[in-house]
C-alpha atoms as a PDB file:
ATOM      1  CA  UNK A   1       0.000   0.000   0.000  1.00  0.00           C
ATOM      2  CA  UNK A   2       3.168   2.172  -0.131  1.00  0.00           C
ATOM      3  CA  UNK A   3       5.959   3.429  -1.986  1.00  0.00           C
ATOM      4  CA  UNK A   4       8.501   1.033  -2.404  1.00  0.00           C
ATOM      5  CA  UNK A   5      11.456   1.360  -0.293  1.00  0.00           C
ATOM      6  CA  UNK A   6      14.134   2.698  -2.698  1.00  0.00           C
ATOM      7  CA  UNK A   7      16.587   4.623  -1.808  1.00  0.00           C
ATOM      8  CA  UNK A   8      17.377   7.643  -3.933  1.00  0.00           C
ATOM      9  CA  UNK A   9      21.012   8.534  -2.471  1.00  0.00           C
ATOM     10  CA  UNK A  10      22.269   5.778  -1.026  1.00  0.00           C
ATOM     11  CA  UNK A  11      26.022   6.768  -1.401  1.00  0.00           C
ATOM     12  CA  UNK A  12      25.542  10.151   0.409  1.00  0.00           C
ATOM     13  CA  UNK A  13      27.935  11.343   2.957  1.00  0.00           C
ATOM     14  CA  UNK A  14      26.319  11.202   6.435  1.00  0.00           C
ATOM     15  CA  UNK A  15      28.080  13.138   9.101  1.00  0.00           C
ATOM     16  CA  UNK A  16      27.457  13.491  12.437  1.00  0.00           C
ATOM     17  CA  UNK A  17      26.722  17.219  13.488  1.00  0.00           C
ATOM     18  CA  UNK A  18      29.130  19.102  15.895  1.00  0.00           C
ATOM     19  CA  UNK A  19      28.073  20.101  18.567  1.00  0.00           C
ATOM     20  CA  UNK A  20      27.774  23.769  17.657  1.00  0.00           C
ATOM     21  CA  UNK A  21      26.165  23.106  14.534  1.00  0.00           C
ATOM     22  CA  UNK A  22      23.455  21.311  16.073  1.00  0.00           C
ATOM     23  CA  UNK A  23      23.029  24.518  18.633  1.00  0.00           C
ATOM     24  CA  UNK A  24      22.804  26.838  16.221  1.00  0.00           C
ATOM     25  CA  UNK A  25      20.354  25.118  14.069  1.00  0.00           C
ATOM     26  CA  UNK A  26      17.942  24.773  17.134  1.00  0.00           C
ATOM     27  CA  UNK A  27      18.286  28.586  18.400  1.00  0.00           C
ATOM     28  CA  UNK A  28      17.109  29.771  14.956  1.00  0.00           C
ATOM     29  CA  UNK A  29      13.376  28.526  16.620  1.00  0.00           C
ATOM     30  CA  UNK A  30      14.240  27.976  20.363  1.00  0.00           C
ATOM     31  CA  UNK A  31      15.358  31.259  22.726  1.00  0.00           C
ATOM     32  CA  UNK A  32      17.450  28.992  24.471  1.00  0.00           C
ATOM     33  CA  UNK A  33      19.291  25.500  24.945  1.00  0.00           C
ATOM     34  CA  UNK A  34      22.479  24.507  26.130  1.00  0.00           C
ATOM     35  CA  UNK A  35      24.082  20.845  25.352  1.00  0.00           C
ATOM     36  CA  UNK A  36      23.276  17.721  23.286  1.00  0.00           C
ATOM     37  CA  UNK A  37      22.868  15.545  25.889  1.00  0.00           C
ATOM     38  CA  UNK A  38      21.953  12.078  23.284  1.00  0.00           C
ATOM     39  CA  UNK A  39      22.245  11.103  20.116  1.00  0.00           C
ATOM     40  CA  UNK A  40      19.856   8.311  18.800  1.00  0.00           C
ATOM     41  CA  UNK A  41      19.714   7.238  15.671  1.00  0.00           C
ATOM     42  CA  UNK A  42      17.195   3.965  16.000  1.00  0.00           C
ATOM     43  CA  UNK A  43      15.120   5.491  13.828  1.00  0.00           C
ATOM     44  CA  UNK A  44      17.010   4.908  10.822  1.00  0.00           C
ATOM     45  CA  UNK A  45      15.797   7.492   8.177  1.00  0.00           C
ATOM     46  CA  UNK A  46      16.356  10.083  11.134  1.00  0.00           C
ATOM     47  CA  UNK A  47      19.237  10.795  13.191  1.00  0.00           C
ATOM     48  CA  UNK A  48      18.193  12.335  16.492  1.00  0.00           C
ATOM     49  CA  UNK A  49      20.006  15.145  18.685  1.00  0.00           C
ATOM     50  CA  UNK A  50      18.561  15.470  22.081  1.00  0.00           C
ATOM     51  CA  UNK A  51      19.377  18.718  23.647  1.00  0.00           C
ATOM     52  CA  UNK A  52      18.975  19.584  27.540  1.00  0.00           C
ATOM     53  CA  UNK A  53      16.440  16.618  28.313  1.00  0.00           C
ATOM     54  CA  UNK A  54      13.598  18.028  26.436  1.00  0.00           C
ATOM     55  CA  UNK A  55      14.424  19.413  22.838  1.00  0.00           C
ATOM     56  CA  UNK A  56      15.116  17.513  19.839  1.00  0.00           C
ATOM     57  CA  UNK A  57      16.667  17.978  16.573  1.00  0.00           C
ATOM     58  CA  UNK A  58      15.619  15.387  13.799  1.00  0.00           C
ATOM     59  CA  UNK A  59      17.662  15.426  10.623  1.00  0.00           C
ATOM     60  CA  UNK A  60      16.435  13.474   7.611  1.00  0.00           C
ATOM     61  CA  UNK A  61      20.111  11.012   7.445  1.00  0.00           C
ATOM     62  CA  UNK A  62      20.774  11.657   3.370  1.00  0.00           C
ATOM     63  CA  UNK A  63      21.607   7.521   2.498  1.00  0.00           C
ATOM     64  CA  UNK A  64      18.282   6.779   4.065  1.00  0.00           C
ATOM     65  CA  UNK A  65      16.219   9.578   1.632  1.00  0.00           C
ATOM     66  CA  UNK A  66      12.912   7.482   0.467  1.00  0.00           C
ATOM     67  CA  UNK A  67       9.803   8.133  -1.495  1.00  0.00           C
ATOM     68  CA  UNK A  68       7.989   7.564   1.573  1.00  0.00           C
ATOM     69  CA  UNK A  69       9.329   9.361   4.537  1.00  0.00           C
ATOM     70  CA  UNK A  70       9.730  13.534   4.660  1.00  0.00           C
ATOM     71  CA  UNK A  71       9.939  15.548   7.377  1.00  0.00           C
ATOM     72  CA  UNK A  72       7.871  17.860   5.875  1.00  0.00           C
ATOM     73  CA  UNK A  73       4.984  15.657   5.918  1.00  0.00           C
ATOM     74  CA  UNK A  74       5.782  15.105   9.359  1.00  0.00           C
ATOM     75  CA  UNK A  75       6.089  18.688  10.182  1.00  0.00           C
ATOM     76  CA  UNK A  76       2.570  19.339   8.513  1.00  0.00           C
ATOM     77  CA  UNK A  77       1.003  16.425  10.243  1.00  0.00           C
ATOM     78  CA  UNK A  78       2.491  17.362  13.808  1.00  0.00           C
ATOM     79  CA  UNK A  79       1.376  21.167  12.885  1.00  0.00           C
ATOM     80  CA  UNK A  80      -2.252  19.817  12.233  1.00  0.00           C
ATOM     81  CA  UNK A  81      -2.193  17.839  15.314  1.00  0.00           C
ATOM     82  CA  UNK A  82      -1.754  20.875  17.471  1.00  0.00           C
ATOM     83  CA  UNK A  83      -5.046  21.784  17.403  1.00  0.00           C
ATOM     84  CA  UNK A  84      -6.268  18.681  19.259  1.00  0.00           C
ATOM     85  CA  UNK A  85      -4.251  18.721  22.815  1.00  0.00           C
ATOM     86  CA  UNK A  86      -5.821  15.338  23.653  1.00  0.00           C
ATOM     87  CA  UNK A  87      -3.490  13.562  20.723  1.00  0.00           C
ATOM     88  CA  UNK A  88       0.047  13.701  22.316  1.00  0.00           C
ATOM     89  CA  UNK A  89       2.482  14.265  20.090  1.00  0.00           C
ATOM     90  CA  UNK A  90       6.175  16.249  20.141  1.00  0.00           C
ATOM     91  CA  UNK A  91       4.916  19.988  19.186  1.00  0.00           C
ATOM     92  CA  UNK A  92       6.855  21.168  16.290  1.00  0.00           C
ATOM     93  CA  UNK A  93       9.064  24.316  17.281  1.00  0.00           C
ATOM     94  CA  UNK A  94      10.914  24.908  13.638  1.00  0.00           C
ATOM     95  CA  UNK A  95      11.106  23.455  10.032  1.00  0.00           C
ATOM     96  CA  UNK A  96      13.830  24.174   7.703  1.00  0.00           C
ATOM     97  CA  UNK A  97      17.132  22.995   6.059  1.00  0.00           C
ATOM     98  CA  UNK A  98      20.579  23.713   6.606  1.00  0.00           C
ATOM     99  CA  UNK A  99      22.500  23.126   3.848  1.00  0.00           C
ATOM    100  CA  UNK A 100      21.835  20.204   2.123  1.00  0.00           C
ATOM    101  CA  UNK A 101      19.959  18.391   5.548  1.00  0.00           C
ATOM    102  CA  UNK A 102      16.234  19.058   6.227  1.00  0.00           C
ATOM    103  CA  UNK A 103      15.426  18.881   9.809  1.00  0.00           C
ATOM    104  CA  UNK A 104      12.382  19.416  12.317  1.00  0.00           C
ATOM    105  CA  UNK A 105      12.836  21.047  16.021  1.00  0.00           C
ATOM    106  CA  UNK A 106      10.507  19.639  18.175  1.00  0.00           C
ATOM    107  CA  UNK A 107       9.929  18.868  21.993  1.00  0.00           C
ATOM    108  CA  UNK A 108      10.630  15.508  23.123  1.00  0.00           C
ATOM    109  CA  UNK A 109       8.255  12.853  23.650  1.00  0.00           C
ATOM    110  CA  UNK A 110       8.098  12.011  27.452  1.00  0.00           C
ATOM    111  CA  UNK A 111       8.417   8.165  28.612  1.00  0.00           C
ATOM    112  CA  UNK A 112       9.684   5.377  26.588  1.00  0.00           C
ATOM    113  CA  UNK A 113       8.791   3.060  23.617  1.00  0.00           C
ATOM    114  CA  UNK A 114       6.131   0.310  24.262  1.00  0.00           C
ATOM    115  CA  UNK A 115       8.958  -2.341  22.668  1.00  0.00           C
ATOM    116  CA  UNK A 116      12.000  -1.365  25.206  1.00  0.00           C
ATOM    117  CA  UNK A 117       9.448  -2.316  28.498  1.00  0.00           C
ATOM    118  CA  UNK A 118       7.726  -5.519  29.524  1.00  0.00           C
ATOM    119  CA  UNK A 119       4.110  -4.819  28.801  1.00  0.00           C
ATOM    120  CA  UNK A 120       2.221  -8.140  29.453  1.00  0.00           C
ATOM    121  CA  UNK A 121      -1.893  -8.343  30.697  1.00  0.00           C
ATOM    122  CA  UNK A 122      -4.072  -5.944  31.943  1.00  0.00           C
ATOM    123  CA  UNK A 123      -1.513  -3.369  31.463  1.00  0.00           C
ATOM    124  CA  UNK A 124      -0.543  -3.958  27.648  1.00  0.00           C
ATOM    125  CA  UNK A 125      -4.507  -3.787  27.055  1.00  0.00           C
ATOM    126  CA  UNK A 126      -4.379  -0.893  28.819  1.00  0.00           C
ATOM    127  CA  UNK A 127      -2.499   0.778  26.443  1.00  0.00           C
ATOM    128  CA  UNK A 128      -3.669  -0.539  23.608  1.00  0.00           C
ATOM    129  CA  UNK A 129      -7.072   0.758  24.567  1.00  0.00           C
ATOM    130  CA  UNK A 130      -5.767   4.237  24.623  1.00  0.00           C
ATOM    131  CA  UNK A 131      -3.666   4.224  21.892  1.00  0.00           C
ATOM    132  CA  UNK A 132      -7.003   2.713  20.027  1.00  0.00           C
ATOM    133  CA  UNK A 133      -8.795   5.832  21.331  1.00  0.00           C
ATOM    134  CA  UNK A 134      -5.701   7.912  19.895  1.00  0.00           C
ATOM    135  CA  UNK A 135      -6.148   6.768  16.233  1.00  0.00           C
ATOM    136  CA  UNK A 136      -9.824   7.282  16.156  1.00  0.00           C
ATOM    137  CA  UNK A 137      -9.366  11.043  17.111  1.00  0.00           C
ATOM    138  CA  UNK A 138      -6.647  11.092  14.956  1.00  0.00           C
ATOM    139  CA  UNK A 139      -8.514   9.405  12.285  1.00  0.00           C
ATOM    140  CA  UNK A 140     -11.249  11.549  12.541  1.00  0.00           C
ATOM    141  CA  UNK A 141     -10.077  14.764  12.168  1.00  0.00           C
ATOM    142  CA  UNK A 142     -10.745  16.956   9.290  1.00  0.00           C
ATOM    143  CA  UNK A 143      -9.044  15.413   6.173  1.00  0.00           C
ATOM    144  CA  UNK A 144      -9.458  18.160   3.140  1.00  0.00           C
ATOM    145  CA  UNK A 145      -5.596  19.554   4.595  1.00  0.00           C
ATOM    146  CA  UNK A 146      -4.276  15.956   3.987  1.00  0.00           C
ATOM    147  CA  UNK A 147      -6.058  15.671   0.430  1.00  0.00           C
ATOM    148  CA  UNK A 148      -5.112  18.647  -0.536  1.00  0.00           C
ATOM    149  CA  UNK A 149      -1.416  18.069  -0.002  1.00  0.00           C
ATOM    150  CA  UNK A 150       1.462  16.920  -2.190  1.00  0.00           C
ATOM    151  CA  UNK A 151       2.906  15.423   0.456  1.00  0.00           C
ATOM    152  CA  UNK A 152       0.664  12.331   1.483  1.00  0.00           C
ATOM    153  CA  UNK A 153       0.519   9.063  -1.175  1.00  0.00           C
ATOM    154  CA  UNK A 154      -2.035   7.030  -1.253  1.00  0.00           C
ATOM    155  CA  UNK A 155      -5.280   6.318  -2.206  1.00  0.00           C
ATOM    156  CA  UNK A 156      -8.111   9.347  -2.161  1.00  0.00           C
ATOM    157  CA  UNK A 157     -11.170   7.694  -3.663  1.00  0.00           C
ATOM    158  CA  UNK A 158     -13.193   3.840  -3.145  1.00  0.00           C
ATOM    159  CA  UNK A 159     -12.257   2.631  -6.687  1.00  0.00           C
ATOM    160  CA  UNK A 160      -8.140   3.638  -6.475  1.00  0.00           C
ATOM    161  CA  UNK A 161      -8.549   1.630  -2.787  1.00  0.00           C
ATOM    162  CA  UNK A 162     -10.105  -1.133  -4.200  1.00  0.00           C
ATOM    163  CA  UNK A 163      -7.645  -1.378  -7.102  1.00  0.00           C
ATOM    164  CA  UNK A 164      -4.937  -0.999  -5.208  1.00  0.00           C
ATOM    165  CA  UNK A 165      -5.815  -4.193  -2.802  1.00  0.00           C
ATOM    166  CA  UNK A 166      -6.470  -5.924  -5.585  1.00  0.00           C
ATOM    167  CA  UNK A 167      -2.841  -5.849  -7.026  1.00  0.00           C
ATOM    168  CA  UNK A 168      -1.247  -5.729  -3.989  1.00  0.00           C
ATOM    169  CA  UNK A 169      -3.864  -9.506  -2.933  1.00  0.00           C
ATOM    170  CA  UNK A 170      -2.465 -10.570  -6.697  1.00  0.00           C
ATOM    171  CA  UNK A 171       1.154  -9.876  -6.264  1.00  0.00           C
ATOM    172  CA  UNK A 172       0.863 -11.754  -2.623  1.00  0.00           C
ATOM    173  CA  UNK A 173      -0.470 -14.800  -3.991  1.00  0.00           C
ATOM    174  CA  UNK A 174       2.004 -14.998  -6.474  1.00  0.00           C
ATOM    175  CA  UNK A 175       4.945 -14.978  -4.499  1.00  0.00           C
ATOM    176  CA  UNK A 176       3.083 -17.519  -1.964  1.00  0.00           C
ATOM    177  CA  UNK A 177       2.449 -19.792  -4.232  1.00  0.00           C
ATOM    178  CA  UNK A 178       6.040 -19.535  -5.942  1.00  0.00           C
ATOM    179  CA  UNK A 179       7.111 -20.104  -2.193  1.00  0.00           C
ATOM    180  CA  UNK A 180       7.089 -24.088  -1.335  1.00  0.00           C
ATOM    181  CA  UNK A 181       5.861 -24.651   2.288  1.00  0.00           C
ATOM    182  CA  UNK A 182       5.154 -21.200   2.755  1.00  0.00           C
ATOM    183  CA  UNK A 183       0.880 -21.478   3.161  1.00  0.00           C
ATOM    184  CA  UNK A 184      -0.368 -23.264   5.918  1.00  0.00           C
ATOM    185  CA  UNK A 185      -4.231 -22.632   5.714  1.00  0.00           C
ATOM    186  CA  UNK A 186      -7.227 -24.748   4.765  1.00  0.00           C
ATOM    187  CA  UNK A 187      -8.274 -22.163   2.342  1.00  0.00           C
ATOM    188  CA  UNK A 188      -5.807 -21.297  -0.725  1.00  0.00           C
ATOM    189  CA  UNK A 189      -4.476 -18.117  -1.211  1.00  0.00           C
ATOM    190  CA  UNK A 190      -6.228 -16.983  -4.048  1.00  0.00           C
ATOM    191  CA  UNK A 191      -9.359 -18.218  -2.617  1.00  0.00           C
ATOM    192  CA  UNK A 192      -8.922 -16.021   0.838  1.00  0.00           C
ATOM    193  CA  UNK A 193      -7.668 -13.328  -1.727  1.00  0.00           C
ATOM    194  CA  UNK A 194     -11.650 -13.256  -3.821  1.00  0.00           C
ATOM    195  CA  UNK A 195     -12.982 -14.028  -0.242  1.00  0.00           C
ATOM    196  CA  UNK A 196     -11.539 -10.484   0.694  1.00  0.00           C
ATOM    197  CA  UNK A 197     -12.377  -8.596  -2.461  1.00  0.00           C
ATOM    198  CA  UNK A 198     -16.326  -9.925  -2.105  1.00  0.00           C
ATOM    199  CA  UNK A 199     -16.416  -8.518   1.737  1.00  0.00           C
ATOM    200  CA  UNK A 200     -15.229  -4.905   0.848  1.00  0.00           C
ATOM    201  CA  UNK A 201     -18.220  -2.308   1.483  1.00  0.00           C
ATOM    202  CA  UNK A 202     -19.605  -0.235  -1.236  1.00  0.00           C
ATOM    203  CA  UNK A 203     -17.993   2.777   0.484  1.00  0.00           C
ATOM    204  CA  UNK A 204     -15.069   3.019   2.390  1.00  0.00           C
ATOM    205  CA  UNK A 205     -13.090   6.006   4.957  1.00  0.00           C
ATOM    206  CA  UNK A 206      -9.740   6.631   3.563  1.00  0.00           C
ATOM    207  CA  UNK A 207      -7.933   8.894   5.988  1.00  0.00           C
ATOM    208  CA  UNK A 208      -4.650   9.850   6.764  1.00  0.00           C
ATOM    209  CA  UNK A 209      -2.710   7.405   8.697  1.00  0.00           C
ATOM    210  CA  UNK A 210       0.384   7.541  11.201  1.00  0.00           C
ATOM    211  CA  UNK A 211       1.503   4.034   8.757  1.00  0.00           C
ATOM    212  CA  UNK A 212       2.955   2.407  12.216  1.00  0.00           C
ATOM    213  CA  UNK A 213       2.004   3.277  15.323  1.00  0.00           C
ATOM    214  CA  UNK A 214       3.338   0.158  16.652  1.00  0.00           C
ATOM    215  CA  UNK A 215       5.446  -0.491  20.129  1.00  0.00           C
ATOM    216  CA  UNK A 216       8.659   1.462  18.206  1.00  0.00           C
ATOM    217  CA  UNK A 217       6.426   4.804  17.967  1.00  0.00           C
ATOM    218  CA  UNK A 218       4.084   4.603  20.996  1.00  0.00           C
ATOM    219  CA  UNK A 219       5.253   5.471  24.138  1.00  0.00           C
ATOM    220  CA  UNK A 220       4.634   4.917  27.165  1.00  0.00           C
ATOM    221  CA  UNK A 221       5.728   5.770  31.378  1.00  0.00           C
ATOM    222  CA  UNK A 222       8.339   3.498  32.321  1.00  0.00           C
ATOM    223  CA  UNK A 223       7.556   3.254  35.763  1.00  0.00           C
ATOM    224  CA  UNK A 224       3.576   2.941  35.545  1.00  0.00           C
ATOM    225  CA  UNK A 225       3.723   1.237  31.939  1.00  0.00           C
ATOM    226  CA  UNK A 226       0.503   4.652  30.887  1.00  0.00           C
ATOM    227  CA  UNK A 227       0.318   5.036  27.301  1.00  0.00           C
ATOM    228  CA  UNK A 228       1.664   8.490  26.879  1.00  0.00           C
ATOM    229  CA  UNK A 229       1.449   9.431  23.138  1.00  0.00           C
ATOM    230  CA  UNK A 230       2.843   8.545  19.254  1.00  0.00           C
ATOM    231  CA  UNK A 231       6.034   9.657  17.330  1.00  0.00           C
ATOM    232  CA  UNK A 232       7.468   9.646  14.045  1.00  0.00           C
ATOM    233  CA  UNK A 233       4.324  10.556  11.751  1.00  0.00           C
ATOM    234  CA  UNK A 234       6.941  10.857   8.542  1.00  0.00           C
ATOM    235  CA  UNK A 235       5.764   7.449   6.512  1.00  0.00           C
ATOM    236  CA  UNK A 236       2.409   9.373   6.756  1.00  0.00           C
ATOM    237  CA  UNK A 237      -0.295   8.132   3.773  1.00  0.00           C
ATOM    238  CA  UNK A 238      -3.611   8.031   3.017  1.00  0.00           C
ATOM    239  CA  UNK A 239      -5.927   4.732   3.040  1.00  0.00           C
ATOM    240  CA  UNK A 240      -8.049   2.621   4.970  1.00  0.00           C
ATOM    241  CA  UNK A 241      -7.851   3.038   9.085  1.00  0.00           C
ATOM    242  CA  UNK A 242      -7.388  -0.580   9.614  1.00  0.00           C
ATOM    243  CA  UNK A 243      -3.705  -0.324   7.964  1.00  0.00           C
ATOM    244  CA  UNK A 244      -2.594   1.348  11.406  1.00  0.00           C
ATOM    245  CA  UNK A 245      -2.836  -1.935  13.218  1.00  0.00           C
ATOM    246  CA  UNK A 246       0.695  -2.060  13.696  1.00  0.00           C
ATOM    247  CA  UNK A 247       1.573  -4.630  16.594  1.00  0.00           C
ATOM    248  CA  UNK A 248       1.812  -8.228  16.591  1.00  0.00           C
ATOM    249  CA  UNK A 249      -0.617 -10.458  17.647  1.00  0.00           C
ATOM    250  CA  UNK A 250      -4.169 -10.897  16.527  1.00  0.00           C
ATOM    251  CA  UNK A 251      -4.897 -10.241  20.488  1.00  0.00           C
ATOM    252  CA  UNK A 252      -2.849  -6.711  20.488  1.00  0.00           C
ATOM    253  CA  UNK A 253      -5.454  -5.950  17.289  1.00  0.00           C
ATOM    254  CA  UNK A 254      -8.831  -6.935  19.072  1.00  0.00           C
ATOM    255  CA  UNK A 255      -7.285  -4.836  22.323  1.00  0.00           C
ATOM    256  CA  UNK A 256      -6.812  -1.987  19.916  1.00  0.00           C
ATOM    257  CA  UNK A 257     -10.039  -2.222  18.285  1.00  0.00           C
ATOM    258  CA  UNK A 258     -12.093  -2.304  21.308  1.00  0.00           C
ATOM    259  CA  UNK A 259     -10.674   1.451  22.511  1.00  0.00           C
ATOM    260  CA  UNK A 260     -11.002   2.327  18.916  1.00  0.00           C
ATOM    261  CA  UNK A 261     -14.558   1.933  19.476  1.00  0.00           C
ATOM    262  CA  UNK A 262     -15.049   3.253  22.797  1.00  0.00           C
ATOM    263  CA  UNK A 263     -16.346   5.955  22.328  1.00  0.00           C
ATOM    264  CA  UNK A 264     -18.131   5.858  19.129  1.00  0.00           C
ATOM    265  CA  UNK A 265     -18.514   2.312  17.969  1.00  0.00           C
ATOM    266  CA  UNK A 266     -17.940   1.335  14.366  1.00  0.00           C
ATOM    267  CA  UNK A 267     -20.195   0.101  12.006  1.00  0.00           C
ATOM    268  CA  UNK A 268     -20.260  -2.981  10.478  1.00  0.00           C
ATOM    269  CA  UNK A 269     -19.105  -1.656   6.666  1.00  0.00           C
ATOM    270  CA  UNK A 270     -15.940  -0.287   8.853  1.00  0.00           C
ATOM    271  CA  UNK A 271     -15.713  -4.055  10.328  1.00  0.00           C
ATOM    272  CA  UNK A 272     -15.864  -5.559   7.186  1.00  0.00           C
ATOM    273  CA  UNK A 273     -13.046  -3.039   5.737  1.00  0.00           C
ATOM    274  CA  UNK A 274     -11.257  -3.583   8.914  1.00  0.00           C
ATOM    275  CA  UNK A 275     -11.039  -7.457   8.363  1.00  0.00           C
ATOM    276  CA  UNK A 276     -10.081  -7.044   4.500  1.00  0.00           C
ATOM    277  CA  UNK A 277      -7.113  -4.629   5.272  1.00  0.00           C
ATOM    278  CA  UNK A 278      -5.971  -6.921   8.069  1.00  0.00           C
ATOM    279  CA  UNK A 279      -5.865 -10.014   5.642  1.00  0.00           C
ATOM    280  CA  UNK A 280      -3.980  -7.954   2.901  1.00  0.00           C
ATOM    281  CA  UNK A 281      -1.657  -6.387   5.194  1.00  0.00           C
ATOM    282  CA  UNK A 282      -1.046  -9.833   6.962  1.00  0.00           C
ATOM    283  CA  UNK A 283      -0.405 -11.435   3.219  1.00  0.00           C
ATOM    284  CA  UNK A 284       1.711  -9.114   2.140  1.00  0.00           C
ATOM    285  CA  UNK A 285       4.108  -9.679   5.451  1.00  0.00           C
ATOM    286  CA  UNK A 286       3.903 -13.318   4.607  1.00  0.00           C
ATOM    287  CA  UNK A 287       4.697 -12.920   0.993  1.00  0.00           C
ATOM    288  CA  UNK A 288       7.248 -10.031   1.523  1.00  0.00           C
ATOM    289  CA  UNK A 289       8.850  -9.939   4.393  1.00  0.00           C
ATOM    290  CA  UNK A 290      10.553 -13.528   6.155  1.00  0.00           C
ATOM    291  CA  UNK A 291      10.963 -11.902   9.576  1.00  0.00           C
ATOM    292  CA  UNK A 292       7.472 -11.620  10.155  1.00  0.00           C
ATOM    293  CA  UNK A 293       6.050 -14.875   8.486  1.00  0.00           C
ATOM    294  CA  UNK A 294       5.291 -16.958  11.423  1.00  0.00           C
ATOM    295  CA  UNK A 295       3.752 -13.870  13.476  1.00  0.00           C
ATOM    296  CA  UNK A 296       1.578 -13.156  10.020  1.00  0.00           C
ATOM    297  CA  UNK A 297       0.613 -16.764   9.207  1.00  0.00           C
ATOM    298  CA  UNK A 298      -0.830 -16.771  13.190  1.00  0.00           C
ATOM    299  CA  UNK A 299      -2.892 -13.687  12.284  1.00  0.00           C
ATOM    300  CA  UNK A 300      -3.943 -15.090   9.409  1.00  0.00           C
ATOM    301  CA  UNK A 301      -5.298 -18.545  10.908  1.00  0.00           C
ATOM    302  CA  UNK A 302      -7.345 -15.665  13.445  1.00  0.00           C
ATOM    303  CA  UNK A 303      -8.528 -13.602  10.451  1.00  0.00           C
ATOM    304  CA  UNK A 304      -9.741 -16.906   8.518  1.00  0.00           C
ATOM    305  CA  UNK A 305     -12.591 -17.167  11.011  1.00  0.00           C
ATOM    306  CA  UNK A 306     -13.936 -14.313  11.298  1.00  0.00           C
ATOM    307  CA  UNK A 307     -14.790 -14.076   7.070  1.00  0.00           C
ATOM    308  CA  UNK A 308     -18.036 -15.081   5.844  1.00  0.00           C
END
């Protein structure tokens, strides 16, 4: 459902900022800061300056340029974000580009990532709950500023959706079935894949999504394991709400679903869209990506029963 992965500079220098650099960049938007206290650069794309415990630098790293990722799609989403203090996200401080490196100034995100804490039970459905209720507001804000922008791919109307999970069902059961051993169903790929295609709803929501608000990008207290809020909004598109189900099991999706739908409960054309972009995400991992295969084929065997 996105841009492929290609890098468009791989061979580009990638330095590390000094110190000053880094300083001077920030103070163009912030009256005052101090040190770089951290450097992180886990995110990959993005390498990360932390400065005095609570500011943050994020340069887009030039080898890691993509179709898919831009800090100015991140800076727009975090900038539309602003206006709803109930989503918590960094608050943007500064966009710009020095030199040849764009970069965002932001305030850190308090807490920790969900994946770097044990978060088991009650408390892991805790947080799924409210990170559930976080992508509903999210996904229900007003979406003309997201349609109207260069900056988000994807797919804007119910026939470009619909095409689109159609070649992306095809492509996955061709590379299963070129795969020995790889299916492990009762029902054949290509069967699931029409079984799929014949649930989709006349009309469908296609809003803009974070693309993975999984444990990586949603954080939470260490100490109390509360879901605090979501980072990293750069692989931003547009589609179907049920493509940000972003965490592992089949239980962490039901968890999510039920906050999603605290509040305002969805309707069964959502739940029948929700199940069809679960089963094409989940085939695509399978077809695509070996890490994930046996955590996929387990959601899969879930999915399966819940089809008519």
């Amino acid at each position: 459902m996105l841009p492929s992965d290609t890098y468009s500079q791989p061979n580009a220098a990638d330095p590390v900022l000094e110190e000053r650099t880094v300083l001077d960049i920030v103070r163009r938007h912030v009256v005052r800061c101090s040190a770089v206290t951290r450097i992180d650069e886990t995110g990959g794309e993005a390498r990360v300056y932390v400065l005095d415990d609570n500011l943050v630098l994020k340069v887009q790293r030039p080898h890691q340029l993509r179709p898919r990722t831009s800090l100015a799609k991140e800076a727009f989403f975090l900038q539309q974000l602003a206006a709803y203090p109930d989503i918590v996200v960094p608050h943007v401080l500064g966009y710009g580009r020095h030199d040849n490196l764009e970069y965002i100034v932001m305030t850190q995100m308090p807490g920790v990532p969900a994946l770097t804490v044990e978060l088991t039970g009650g408390p892991r459905r805790d947080v799924l709950h409210q990170l559930g209720r976080t992508l509903r507001r999210l996904h229900s804000m007003p979406q003309a500023p997201f349609y109207d922008s260069a900056l988000f791919p994807g797919n804007r109307t119910q026939d470009a959706f619909v095409a689109r999970v159609r070649a992306d069902l095809t492509h996955a059961v061709q590379v299963i079935g070129a795969t020995p051993n790889l299916w492990q169903l009762g029902v054949s790929p290509a069967d699931l894949a029409s079984r799929v295609l014949a649930t989709l709803p006349a009309a469908v929501d296609l809003v803009a999504l974070h693309s993975n608000p999984g444990p990586v990008h949603t954080f939470v207290q260490p100490e109390t394991l509360d879901f605090v809020g979501l980072i990293d909004f750069g692989d931003a598109y547009i589609s179907h709400p049920a493509l940000d189900w972003r965490w592992p099991t089949h239980a962490d999706r039901v968890a999510l679903l039920q906050g999603y739908g605290d509040e305002t409960p969805v309707t069964d054309e959502f739940m029948a869209a929700w199940r069809a972009a679960l089963v094409l995400s989940d085939m695509s991992a399978l077809a695509t990506r070996p890490e994930t295969r046996p955590q996929a084929l387990e959601r899969l065997r879930d999915l399966c029963m819940t089809l008519t």
